[in-house]
N, C-alpha and C. Protein backbone atom coordinates (compact mmCIF):
# COMPACT_ATOMS: atom_id res chain seq x y z
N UNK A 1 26.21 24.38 19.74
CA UNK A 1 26.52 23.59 18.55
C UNK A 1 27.30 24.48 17.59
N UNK A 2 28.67 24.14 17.26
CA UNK A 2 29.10 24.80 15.96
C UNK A 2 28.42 25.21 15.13
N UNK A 3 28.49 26.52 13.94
CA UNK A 3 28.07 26.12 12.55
C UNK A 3 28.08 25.44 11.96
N UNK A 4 29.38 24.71 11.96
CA UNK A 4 29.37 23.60 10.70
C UNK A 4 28.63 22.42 10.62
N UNK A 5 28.26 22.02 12.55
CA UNK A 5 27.32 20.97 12.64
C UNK A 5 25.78 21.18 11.69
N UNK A 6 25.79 22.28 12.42
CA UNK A 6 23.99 23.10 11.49
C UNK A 6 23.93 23.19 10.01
N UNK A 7 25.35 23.26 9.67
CA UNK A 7 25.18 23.36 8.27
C UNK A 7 25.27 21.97 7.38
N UNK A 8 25.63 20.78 8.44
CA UNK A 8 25.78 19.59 8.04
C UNK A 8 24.31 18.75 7.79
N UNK A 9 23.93 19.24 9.05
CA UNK A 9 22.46 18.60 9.55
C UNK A 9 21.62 19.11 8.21
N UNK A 10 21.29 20.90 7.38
CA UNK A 10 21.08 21.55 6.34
C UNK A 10 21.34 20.63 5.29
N UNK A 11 22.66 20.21 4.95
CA UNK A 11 22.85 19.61 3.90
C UNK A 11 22.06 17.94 4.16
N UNK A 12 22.11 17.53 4.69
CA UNK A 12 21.27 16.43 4.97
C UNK A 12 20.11 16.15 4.96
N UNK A 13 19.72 16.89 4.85
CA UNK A 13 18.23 17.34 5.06
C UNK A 13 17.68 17.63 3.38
N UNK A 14 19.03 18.89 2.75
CA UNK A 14 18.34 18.92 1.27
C UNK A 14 18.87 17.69 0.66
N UNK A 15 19.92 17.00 0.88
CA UNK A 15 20.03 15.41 -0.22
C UNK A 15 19.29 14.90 0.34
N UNK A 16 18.50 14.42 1.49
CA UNK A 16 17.22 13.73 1.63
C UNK A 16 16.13 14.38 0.62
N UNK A 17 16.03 15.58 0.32
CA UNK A 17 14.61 15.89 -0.32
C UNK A 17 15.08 15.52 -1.85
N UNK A 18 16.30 15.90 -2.01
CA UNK A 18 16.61 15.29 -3.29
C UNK A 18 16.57 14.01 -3.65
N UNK A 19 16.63 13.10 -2.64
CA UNK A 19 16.20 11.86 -3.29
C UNK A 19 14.67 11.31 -3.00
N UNK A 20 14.11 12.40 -2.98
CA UNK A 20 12.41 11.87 -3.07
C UNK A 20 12.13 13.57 -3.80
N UNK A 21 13.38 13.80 -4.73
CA UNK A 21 12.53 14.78 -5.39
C UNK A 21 10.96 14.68 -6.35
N UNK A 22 11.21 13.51 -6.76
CA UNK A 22 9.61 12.79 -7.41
C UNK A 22 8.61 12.59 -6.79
N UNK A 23 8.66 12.43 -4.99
CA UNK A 23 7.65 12.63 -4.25
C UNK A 23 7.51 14.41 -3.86
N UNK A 24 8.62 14.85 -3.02
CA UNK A 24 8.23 16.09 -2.74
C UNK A 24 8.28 17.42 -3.63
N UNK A 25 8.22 17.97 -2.89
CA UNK A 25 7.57 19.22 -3.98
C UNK A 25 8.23 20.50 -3.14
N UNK A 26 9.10 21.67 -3.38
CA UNK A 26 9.71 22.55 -2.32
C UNK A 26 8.93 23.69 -3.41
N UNK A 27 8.63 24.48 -2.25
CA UNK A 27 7.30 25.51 -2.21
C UNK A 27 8.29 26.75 -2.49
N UNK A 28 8.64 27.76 -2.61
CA UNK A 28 9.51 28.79 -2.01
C UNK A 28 8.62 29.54 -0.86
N UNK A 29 9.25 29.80 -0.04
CA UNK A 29 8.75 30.18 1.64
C UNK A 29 7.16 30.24 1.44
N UNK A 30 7.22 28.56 1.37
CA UNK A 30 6.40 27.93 2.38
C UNK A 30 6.67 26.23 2.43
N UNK A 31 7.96 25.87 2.51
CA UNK A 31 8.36 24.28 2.77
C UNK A 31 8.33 23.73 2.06
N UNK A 32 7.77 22.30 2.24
CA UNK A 32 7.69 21.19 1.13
C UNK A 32 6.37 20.31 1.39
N UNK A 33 5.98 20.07 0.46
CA UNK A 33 5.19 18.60 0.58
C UNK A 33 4.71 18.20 -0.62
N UNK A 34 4.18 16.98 -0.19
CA UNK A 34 4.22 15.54 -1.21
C UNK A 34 3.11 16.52 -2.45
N UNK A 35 4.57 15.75 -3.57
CA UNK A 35 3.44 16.24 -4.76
C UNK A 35 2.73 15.67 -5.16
N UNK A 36 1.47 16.10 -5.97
CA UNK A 36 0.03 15.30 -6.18
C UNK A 36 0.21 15.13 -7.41
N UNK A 37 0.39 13.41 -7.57
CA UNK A 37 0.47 12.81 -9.03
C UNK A 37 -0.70 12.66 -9.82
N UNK A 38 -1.03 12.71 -11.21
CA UNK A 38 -2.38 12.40 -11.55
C UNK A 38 -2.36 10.61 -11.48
N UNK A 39 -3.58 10.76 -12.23
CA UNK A 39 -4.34 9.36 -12.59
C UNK A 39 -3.42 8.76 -13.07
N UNK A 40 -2.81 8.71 -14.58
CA UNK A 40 -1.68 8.30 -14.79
C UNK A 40 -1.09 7.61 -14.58
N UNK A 41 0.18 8.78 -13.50
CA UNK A 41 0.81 8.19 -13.11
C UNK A 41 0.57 7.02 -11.61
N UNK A 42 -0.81 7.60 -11.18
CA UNK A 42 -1.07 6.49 -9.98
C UNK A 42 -1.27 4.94 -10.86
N UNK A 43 -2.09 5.23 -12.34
CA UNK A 43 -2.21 3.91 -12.35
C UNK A 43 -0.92 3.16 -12.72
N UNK A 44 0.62 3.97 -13.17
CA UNK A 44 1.25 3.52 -13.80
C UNK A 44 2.20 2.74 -12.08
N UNK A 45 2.16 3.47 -11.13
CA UNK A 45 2.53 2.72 -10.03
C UNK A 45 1.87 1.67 -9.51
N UNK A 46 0.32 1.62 -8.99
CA UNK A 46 -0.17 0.51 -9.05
C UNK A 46 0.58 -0.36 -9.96
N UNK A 47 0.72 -0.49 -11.02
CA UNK A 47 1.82 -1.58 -11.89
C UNK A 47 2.61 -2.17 -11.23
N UNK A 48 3.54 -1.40 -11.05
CA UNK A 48 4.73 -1.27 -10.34
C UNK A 48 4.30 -2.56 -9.12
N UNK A 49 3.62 -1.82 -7.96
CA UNK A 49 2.57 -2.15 -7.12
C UNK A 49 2.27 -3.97 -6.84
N UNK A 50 1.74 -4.00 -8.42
CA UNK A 50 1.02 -5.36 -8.76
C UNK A 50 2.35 -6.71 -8.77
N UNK A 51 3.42 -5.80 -9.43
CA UNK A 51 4.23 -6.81 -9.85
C UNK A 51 5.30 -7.54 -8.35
N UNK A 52 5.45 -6.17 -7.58
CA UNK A 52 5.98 -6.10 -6.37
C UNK A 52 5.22 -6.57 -5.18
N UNK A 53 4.17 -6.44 -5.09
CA UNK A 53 3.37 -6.80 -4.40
C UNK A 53 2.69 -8.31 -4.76
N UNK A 54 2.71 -8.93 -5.70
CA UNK A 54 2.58 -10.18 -6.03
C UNK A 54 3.63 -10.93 -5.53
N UNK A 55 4.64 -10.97 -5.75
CA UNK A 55 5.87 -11.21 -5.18
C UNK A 55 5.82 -11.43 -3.64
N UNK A 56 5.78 -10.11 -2.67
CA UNK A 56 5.32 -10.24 -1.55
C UNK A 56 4.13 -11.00 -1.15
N UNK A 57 3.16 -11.12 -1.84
CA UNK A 57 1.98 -11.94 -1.22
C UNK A 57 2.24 -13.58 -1.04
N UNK A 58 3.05 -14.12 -2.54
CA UNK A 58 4.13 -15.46 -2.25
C UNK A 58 4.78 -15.86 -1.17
N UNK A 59 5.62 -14.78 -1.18
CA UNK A 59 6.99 -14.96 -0.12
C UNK A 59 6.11 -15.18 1.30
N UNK A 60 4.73 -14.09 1.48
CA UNK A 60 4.43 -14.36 2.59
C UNK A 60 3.66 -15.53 2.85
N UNK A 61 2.85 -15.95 1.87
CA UNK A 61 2.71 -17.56 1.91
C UNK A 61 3.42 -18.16 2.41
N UNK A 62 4.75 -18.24 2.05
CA UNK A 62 5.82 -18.88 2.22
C UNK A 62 6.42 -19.16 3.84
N UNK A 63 6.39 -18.10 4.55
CA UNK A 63 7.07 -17.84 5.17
C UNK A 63 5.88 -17.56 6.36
N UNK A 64 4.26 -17.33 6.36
CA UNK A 64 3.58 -17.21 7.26
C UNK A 64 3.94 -18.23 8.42
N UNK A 65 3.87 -17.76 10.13
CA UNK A 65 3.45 -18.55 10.79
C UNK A 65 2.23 -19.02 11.68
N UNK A 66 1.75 -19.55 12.34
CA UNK A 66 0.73 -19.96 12.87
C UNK A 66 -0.37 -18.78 13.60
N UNK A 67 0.91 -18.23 14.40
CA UNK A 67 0.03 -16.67 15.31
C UNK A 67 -0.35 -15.99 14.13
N UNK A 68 0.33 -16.16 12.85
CA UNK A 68 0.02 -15.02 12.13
C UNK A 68 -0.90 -15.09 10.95
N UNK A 69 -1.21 -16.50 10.86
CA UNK A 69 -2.64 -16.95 10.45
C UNK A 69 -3.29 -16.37 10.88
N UNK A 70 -3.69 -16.51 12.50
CA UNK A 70 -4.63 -16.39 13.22
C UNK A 70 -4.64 -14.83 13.16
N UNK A 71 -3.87 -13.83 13.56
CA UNK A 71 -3.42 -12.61 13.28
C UNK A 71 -4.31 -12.27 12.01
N UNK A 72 -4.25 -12.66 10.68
CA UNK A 72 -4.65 -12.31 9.62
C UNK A 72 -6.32 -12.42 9.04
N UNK A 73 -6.44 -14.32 9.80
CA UNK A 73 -7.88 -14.19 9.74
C UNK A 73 -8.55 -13.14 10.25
N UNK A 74 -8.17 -12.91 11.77
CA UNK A 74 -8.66 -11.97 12.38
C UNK A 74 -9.31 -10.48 11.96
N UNK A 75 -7.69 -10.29 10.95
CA UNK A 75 -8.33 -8.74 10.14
C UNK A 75 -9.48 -8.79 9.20
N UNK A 76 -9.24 -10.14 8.41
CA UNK A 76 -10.61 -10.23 7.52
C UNK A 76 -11.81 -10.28 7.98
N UNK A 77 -11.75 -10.89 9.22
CA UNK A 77 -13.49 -10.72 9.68
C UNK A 77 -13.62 -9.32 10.12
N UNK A 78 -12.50 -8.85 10.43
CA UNK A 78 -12.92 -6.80 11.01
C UNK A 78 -13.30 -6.67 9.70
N UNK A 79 -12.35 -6.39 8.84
CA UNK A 79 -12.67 -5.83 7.24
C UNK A 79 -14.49 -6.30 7.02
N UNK A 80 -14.76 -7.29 6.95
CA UNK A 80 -16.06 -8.01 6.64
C UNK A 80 -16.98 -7.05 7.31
N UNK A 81 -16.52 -7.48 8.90
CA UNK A 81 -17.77 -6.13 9.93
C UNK A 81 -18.18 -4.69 9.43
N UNK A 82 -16.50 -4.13 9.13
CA UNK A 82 -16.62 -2.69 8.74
C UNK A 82 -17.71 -2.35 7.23
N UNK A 83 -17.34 -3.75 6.53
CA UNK A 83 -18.44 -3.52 5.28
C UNK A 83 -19.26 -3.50 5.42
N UNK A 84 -19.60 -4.54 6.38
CA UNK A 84 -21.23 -4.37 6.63
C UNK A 84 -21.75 -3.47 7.86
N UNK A 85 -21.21 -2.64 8.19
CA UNK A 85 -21.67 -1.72 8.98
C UNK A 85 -21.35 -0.28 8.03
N UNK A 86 -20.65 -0.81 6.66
CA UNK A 86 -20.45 0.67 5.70
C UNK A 86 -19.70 1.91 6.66
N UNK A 87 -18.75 1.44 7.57
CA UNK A 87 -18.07 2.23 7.53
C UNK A 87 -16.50 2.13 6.61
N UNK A 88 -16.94 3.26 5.62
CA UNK A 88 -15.66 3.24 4.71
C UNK A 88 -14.42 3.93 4.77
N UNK A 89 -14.33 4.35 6.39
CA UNK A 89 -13.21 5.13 6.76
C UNK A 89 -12.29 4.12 7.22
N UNK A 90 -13.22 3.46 8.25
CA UNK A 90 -12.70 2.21 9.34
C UNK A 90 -11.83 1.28 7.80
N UNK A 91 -12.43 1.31 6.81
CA UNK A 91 -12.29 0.37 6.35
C UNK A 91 -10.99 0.47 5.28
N UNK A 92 -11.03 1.83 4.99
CA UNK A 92 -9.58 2.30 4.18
C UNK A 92 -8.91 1.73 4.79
N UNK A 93 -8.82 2.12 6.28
CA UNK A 93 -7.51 1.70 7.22
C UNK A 93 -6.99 0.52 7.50
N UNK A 94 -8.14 -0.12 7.55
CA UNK A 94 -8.15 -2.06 7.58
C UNK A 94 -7.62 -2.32 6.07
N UNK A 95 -7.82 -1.54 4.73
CA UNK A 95 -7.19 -2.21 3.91
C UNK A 95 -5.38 -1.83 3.85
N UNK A 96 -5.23 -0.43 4.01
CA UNK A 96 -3.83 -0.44 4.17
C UNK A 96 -3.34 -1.13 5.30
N UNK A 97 -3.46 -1.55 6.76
CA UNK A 97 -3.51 -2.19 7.49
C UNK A 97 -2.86 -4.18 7.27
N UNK A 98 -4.17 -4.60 6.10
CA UNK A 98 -3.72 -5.70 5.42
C UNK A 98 -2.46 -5.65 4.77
N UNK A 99 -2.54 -4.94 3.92
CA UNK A 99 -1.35 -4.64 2.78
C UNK A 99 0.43 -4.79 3.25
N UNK A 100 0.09 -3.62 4.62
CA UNK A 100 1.35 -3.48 5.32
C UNK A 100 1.65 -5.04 6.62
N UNK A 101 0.16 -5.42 6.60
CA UNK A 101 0.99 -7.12 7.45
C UNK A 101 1.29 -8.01 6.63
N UNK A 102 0.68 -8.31 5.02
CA UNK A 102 1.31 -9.80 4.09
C UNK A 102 2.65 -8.83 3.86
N UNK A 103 2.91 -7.36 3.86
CA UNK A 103 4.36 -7.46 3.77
C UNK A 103 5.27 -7.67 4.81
N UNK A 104 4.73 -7.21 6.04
CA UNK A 104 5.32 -7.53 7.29
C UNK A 104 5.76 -9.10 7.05
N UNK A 105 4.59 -9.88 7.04
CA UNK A 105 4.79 -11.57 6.81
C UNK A 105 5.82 -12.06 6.08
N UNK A 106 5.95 -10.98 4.98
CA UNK A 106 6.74 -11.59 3.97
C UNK A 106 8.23 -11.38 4.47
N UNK A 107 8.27 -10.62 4.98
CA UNK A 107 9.80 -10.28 5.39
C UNK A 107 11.10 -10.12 4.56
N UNK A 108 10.36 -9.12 3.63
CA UNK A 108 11.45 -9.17 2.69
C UNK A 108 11.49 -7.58 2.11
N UNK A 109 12.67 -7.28 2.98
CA UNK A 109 13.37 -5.84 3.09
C UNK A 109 13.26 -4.94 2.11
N UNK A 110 13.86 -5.21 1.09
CA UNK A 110 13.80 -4.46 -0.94
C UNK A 110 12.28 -4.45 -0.97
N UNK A 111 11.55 -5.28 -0.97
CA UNK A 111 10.66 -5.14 -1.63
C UNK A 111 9.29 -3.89 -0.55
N UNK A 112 9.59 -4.34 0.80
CA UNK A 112 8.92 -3.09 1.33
C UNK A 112 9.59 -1.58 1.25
N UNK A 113 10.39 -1.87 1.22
CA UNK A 113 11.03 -0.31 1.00
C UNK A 113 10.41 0.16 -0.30
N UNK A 114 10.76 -1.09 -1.38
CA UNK A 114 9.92 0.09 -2.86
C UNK A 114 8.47 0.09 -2.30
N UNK A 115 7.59 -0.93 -1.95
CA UNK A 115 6.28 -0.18 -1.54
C UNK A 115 5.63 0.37 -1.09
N UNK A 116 6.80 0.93 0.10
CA UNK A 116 6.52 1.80 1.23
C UNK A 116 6.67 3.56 0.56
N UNK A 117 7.84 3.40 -0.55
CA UNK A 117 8.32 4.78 -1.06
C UNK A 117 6.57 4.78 -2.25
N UNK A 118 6.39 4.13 -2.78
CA UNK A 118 5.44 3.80 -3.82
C UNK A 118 3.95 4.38 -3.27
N UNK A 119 4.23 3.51 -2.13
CA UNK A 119 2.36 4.49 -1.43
C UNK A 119 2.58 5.46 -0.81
N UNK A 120 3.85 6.20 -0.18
CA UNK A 120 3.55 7.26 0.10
C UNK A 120 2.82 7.99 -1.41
N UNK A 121 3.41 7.94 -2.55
CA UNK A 121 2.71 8.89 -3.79
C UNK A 121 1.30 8.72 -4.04
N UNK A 122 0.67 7.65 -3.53
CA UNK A 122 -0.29 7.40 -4.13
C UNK A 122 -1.57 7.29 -2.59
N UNK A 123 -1.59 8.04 -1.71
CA UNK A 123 -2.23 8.03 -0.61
C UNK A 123 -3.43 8.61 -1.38
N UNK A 124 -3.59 9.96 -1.83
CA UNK A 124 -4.60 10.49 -2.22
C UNK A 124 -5.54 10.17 -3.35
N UNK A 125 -5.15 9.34 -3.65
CA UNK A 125 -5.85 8.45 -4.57
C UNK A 125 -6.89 7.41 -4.24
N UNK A 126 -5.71 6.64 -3.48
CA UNK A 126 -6.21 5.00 -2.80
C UNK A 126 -7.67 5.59 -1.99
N UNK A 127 -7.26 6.83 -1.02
CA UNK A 127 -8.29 7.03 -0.13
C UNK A 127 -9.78 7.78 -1.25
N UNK A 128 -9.56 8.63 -2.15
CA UNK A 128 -10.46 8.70 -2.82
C UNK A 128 -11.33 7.23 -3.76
N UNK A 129 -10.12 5.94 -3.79
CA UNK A 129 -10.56 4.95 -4.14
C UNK A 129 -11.55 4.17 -3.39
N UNK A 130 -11.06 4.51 -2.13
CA UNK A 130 -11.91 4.05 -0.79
C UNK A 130 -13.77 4.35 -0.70
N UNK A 131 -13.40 5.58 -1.17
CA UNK A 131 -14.90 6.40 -0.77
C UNK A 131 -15.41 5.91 -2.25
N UNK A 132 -15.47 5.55 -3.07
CA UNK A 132 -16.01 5.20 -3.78
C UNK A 132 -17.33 4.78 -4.21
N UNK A 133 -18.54 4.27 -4.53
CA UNK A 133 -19.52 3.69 -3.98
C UNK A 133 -19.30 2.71 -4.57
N UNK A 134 -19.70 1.28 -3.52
CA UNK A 134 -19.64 0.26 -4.23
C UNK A 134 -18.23 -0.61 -4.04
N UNK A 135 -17.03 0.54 -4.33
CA UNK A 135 -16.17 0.02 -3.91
C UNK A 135 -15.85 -1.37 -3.19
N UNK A 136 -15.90 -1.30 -1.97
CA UNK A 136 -15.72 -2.29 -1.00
C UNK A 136 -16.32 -3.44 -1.21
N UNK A 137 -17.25 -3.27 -1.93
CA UNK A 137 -17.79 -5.12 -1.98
C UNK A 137 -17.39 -5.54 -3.34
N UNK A 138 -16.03 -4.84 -4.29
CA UNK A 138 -15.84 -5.71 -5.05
C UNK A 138 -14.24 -5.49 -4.22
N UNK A 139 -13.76 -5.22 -3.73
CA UNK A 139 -12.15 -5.36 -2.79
C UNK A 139 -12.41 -6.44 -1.84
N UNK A 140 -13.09 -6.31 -1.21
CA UNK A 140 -13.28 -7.25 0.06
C UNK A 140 -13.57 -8.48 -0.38
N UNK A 141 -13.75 -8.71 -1.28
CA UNK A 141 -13.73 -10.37 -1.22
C UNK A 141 -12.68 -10.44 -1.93
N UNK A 142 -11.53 -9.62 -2.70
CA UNK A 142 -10.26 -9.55 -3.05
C UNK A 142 -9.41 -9.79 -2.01
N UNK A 143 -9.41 -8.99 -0.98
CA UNK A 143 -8.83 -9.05 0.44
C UNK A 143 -9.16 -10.51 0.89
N UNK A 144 -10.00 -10.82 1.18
CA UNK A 144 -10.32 -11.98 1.37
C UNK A 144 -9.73 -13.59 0.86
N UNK A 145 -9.95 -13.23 -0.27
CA UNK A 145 -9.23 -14.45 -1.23
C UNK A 145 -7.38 -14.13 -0.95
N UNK A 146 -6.95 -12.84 -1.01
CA UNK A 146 -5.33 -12.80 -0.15
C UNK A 146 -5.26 -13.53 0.65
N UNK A 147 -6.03 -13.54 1.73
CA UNK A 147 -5.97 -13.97 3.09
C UNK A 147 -6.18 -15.18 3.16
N UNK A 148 -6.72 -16.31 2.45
CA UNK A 148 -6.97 -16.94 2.03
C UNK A 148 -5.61 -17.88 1.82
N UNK A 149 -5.39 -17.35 0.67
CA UNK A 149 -4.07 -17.77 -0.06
C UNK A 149 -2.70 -17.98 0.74
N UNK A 150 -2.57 -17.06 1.43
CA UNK A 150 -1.75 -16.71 2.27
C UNK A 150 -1.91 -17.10 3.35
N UNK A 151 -3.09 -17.65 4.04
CA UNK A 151 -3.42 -18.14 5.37
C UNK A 151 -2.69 -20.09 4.99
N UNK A 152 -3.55 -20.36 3.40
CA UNK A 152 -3.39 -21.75 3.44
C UNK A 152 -1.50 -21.82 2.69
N UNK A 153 -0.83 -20.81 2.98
CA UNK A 153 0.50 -21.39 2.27
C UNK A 153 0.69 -21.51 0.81
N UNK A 154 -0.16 -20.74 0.46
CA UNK A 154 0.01 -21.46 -1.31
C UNK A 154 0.40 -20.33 -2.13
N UNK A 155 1.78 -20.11 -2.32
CA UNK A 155 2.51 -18.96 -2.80
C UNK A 155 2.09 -18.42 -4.36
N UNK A 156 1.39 -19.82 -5.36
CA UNK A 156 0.78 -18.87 -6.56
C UNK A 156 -0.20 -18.53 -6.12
N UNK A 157 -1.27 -18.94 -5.61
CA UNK A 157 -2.51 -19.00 -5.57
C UNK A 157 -2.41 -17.18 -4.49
N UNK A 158 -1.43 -16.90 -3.51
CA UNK A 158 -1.37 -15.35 -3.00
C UNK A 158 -0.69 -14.48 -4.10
N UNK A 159 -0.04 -15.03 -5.01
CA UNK A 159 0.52 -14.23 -5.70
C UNK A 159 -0.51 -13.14 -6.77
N UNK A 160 -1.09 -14.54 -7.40
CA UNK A 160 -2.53 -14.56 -8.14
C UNK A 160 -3.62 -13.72 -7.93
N UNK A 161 -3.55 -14.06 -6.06
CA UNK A 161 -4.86 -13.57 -6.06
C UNK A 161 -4.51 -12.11 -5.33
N UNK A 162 -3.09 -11.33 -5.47
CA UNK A 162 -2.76 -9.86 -5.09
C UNK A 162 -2.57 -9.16 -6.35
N UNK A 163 -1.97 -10.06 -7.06
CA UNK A 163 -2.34 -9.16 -8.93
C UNK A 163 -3.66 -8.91 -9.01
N UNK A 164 -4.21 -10.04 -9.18
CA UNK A 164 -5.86 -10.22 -9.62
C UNK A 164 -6.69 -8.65 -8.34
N UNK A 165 -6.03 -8.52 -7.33
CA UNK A 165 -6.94 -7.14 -6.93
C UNK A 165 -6.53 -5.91 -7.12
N UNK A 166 -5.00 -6.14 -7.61
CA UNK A 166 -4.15 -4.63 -8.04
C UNK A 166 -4.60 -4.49 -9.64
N UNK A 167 -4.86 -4.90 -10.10
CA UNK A 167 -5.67 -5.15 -11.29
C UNK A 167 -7.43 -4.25 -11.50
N UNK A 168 -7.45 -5.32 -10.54
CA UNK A 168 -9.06 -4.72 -9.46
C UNK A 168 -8.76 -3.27 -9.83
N UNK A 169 -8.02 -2.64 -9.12
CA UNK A 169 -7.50 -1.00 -8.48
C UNK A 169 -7.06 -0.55 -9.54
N UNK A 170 -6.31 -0.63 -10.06
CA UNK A 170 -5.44 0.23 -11.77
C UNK A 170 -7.33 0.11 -12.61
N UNK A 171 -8.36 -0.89 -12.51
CA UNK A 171 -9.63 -0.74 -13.69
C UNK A 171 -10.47 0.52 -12.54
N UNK A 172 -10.05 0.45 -11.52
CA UNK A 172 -11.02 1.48 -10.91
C UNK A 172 -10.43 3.18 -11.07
N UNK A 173 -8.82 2.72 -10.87
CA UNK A 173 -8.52 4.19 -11.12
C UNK A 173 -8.25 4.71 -12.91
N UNK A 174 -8.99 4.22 -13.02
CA UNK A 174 -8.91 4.44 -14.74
C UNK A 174 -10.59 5.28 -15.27
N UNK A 175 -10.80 4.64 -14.46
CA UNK A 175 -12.45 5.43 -14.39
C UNK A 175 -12.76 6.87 -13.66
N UNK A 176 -11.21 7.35 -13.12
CA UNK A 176 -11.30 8.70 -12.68
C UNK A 176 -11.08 9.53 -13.73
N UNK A 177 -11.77 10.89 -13.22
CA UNK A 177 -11.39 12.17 -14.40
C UNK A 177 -10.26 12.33 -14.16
């Protein structure tokens, strides 16, 4: 391979980090990785989150089809199991899991891209939100009522009821030190 290829691939590589300079973080010799936002700013994305993600929970109303009803009920009764068997690992995963299929459903490009760039910042949070005590039995019937909404087609009523749990999440992460 030429130099100049290597030095192309180099430059590509640092305008990629430059445009997630707000996520990453460059170490001096020792790399990069994701920087750790406070409370703050997680709750000030959740916002973000709520408004974008309301949006998506509509559209996917909108636009759900039949397999993917069935698809969706499906996750809510896992989610349900995992609560009541209190596993809250299984169950983080089932909620990001949800999150990433009403956007799948929704099919609408812009808006997963900002929420996809949005939760990478806020992983270490959500999962400390997870372990929580208590947690899960006021989400899960949040999750639930999504699925709901979104199972029966009714684009306010998913919109409504994905604010109404990002809401949920910004009063819980407000209660962190």
């Amino acid at each position: 391979m030429s130099r100049s290829g290597g030095d192309g691939k180099r430059n590509e590589k640092r305008e990629a980090l430059r445009l997630y300079d707000h996520v990453v973080e460059l170490q001096p010799n020792r790399g990069a990785r994701v920087r750790e936002i406070s409370v703050e700013e997680a709750i000030e994305i959740t916002e973000i989150r709520r408004a974008v993600e309301g949006l998506v929970a509509a559209r996917a109303a909108e636009r759900i089809t039949d397999e993917e009803i069935v698809s969706l009920r499906a996750l809510g009764e896992e989610m349900t199991a995992v609560v009541e068997s209190a596993d809250m690992l299984r169950y983080s995963e089932l909620n990001a899991r949800l999150h990433g299929t009403v956007r799948a459903i929704a099919r609408h490009g812009t808006a997963i891209r900002i929420i996809e760039q949005l939760h990478g910042q806020m992983v270490r949070h959500q999962f400390r939100l997870s372990l929580v005590a208590g947690r899960p039995a006021v989400s899960l019937p949040e999750h639930l009522t999504i699925i709901d909404a979104v199972c029966a087609r009714d684009p306010k009523k998913a919109e409504r009821a994905m604010r109404a749990h990002l809401t949920s999440v910004i009063e819980a992460l407000s209660k962190f030190p």
